[in-house]
N, C-alpha and C. Protein backbone atom coordinates (compact mmCIF):
# COMPACT_ATOMS: atom_id res chain seq x y z
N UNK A 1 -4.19 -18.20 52.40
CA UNK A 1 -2.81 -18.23 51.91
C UNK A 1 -2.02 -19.22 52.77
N UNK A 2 -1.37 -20.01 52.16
CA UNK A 2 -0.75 -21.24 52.60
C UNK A 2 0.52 -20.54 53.12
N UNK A 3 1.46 -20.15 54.14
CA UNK A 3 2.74 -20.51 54.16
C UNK A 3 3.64 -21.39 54.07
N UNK A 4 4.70 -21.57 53.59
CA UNK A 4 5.72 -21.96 53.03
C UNK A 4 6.38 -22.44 54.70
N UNK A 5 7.11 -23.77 55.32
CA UNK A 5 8.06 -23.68 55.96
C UNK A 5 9.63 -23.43 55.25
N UNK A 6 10.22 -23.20 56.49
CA UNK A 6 11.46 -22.89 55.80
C UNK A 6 12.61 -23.35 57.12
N UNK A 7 13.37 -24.18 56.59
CA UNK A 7 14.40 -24.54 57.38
C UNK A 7 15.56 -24.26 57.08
N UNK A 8 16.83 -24.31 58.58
CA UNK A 8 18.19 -24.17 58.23
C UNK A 8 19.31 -24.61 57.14
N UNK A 9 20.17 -24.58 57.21
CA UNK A 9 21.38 -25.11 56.61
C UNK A 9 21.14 -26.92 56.75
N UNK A 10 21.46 -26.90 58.47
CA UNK A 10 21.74 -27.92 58.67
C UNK A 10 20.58 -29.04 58.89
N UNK A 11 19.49 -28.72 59.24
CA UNK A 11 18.32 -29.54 58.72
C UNK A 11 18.16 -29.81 57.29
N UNK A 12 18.44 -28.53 56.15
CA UNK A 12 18.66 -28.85 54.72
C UNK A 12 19.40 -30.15 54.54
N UNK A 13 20.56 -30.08 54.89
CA UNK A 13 21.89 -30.88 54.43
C UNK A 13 21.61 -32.58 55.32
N UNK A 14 20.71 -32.76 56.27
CA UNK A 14 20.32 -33.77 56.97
C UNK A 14 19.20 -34.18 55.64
N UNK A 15 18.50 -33.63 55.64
CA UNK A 15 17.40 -34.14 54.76
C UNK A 15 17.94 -34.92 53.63
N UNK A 16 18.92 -33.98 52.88
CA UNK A 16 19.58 -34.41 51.75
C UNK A 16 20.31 -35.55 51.97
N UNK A 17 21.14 -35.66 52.84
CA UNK A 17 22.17 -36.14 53.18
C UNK A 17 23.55 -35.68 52.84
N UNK A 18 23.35 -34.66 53.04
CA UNK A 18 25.09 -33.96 52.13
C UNK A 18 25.72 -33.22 53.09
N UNK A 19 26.36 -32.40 52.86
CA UNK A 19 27.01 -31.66 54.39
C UNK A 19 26.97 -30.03 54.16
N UNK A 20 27.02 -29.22 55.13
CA UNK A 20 26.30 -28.41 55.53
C UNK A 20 27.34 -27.05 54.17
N UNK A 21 28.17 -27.63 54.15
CA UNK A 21 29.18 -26.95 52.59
C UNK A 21 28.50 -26.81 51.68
N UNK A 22 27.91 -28.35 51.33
CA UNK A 22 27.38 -28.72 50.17
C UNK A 22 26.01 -27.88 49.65
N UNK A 23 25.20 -28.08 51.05
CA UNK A 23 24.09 -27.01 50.62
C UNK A 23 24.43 -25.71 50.29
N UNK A 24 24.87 -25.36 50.83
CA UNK A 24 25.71 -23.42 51.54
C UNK A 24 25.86 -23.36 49.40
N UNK A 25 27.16 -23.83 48.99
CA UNK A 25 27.62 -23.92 47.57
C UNK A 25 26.57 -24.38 46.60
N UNK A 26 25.37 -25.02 46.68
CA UNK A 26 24.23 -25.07 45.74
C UNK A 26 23.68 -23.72 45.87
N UNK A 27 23.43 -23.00 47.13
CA UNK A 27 22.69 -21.92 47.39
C UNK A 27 23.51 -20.67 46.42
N UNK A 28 24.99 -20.87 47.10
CA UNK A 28 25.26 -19.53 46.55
C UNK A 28 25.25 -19.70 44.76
N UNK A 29 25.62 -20.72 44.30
CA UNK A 29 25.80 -20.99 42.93
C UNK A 29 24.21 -20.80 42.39
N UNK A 30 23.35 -20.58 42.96
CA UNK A 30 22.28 -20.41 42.41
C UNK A 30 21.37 -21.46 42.11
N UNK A 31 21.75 -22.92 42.49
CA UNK A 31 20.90 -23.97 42.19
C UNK A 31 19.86 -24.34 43.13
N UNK A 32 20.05 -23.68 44.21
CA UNK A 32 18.99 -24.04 45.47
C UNK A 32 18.32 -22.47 45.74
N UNK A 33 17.38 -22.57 45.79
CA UNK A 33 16.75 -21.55 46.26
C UNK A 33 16.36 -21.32 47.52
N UNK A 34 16.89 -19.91 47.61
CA UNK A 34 17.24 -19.82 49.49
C UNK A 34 17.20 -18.52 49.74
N UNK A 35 16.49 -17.73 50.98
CA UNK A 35 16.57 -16.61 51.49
C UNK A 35 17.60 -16.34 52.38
N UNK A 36 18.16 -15.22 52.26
CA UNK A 36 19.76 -14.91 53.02
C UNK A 36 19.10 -13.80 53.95
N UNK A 37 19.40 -14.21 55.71
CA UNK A 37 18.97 -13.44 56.44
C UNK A 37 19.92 -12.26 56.55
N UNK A 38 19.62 -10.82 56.88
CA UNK A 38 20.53 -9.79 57.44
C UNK A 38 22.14 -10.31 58.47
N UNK A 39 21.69 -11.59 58.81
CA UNK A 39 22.73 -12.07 59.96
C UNK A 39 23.73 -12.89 59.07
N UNK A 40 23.24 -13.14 57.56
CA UNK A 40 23.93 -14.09 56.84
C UNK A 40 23.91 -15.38 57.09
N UNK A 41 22.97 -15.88 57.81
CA UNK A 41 22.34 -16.97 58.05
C UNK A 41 21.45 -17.37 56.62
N UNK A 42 21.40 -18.56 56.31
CA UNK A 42 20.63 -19.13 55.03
C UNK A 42 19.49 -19.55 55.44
N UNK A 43 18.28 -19.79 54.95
CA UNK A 43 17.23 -20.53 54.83
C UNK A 43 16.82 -20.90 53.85
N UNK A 44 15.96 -22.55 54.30
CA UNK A 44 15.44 -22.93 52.77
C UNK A 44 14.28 -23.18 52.75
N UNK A 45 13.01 -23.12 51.71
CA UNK A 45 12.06 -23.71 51.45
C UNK A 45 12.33 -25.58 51.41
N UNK A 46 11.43 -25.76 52.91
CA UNK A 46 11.51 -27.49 53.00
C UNK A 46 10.91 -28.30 51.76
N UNK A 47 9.93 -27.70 51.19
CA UNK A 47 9.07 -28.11 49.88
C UNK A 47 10.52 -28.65 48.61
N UNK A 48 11.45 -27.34 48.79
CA UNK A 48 12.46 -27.51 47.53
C UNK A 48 13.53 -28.62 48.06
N UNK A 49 13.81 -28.65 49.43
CA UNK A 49 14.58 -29.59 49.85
C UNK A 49 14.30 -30.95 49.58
N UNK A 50 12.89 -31.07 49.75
CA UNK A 50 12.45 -32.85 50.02
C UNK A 50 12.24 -32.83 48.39
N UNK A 51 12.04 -31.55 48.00
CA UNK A 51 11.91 -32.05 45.96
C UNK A 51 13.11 -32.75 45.30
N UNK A 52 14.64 -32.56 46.20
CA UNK A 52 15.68 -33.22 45.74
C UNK A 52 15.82 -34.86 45.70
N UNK A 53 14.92 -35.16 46.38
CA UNK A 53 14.11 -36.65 46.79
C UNK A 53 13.23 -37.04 46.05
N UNK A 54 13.14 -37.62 44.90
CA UNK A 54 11.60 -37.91 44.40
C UNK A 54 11.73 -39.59 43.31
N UNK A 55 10.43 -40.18 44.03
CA UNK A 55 10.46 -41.54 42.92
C UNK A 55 10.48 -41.63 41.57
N UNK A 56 11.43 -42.03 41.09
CA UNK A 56 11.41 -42.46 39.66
C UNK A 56 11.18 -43.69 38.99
N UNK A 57 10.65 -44.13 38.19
CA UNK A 57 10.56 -44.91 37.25
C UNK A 57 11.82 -45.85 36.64
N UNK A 58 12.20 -47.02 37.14
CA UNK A 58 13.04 -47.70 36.78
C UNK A 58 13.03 -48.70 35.83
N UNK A 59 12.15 -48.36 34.60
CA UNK A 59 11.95 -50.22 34.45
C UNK A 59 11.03 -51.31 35.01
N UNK A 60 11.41 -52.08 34.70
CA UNK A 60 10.78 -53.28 35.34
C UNK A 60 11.52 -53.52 36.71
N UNK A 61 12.15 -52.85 37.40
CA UNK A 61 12.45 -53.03 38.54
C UNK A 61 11.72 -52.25 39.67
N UNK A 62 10.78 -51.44 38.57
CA UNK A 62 10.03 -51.03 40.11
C UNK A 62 10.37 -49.50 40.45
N UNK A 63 9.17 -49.00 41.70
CA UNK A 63 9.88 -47.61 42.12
C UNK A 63 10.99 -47.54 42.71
N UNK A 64 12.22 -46.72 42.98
CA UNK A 64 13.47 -46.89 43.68
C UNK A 64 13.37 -45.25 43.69
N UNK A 65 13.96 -44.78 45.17
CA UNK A 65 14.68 -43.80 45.37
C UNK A 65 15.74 -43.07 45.14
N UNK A 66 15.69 -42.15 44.20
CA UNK A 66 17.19 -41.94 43.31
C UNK A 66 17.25 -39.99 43.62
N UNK A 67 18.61 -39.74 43.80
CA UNK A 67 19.49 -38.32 44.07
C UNK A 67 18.88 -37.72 43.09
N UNK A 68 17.88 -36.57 42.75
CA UNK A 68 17.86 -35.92 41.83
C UNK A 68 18.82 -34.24 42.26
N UNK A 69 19.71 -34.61 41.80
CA UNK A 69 21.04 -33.43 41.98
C UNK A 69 20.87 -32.17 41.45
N UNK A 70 20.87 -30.95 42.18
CA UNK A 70 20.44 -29.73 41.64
C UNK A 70 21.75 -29.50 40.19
N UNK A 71 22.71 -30.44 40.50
CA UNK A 71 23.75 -30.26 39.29
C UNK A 71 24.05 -31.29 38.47
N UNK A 72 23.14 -31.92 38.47
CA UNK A 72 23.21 -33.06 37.80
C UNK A 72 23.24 -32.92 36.14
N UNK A 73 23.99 -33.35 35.42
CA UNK A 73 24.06 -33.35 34.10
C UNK A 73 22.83 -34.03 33.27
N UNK A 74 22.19 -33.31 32.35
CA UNK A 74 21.20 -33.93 31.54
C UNK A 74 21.74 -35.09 30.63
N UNK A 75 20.89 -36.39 30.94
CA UNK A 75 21.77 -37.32 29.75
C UNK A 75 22.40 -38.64 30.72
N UNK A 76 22.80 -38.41 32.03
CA UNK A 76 23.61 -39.10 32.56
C UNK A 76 23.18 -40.25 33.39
């Protein structure tokens, strides 16, 4: 059985690049998936964090690194 790491808030929000609000408000809104310690401390699966990161397909321009936003609008 593989374990899962799991990191803070603020390693989350470094990874992403967003700020430590930003994660906190995906979590509680339900778009990030996250375990809430007894202390009310957050944690996240690093797997789901770095998944907000992923290469896409641009065209003829090649792979590029693009925000895939847990709130991102379909279509846009």
């Amino acid at each position: 059985m593989q374990l899962c790491e799991v990191i803070g808030t603020g390693r989350a929000a470094e990874i992403v690049g967003v700020s430590r609000d930003t994660i906190r408000r995906w979590a509680k809104s339900g778009r990030l998936r996250h375990i809430l310690l007894p202390s009310g401390q957050m944690r996240f699966y690093e797997a789901d964090i770095e998944a907000l990161l992923r290469p896409v397909e641009m065209g003829l321009s090649g792979e590029r690194w693009i925000w895939d936003w847990p709130d991102r609008k379909e279509g846009l």
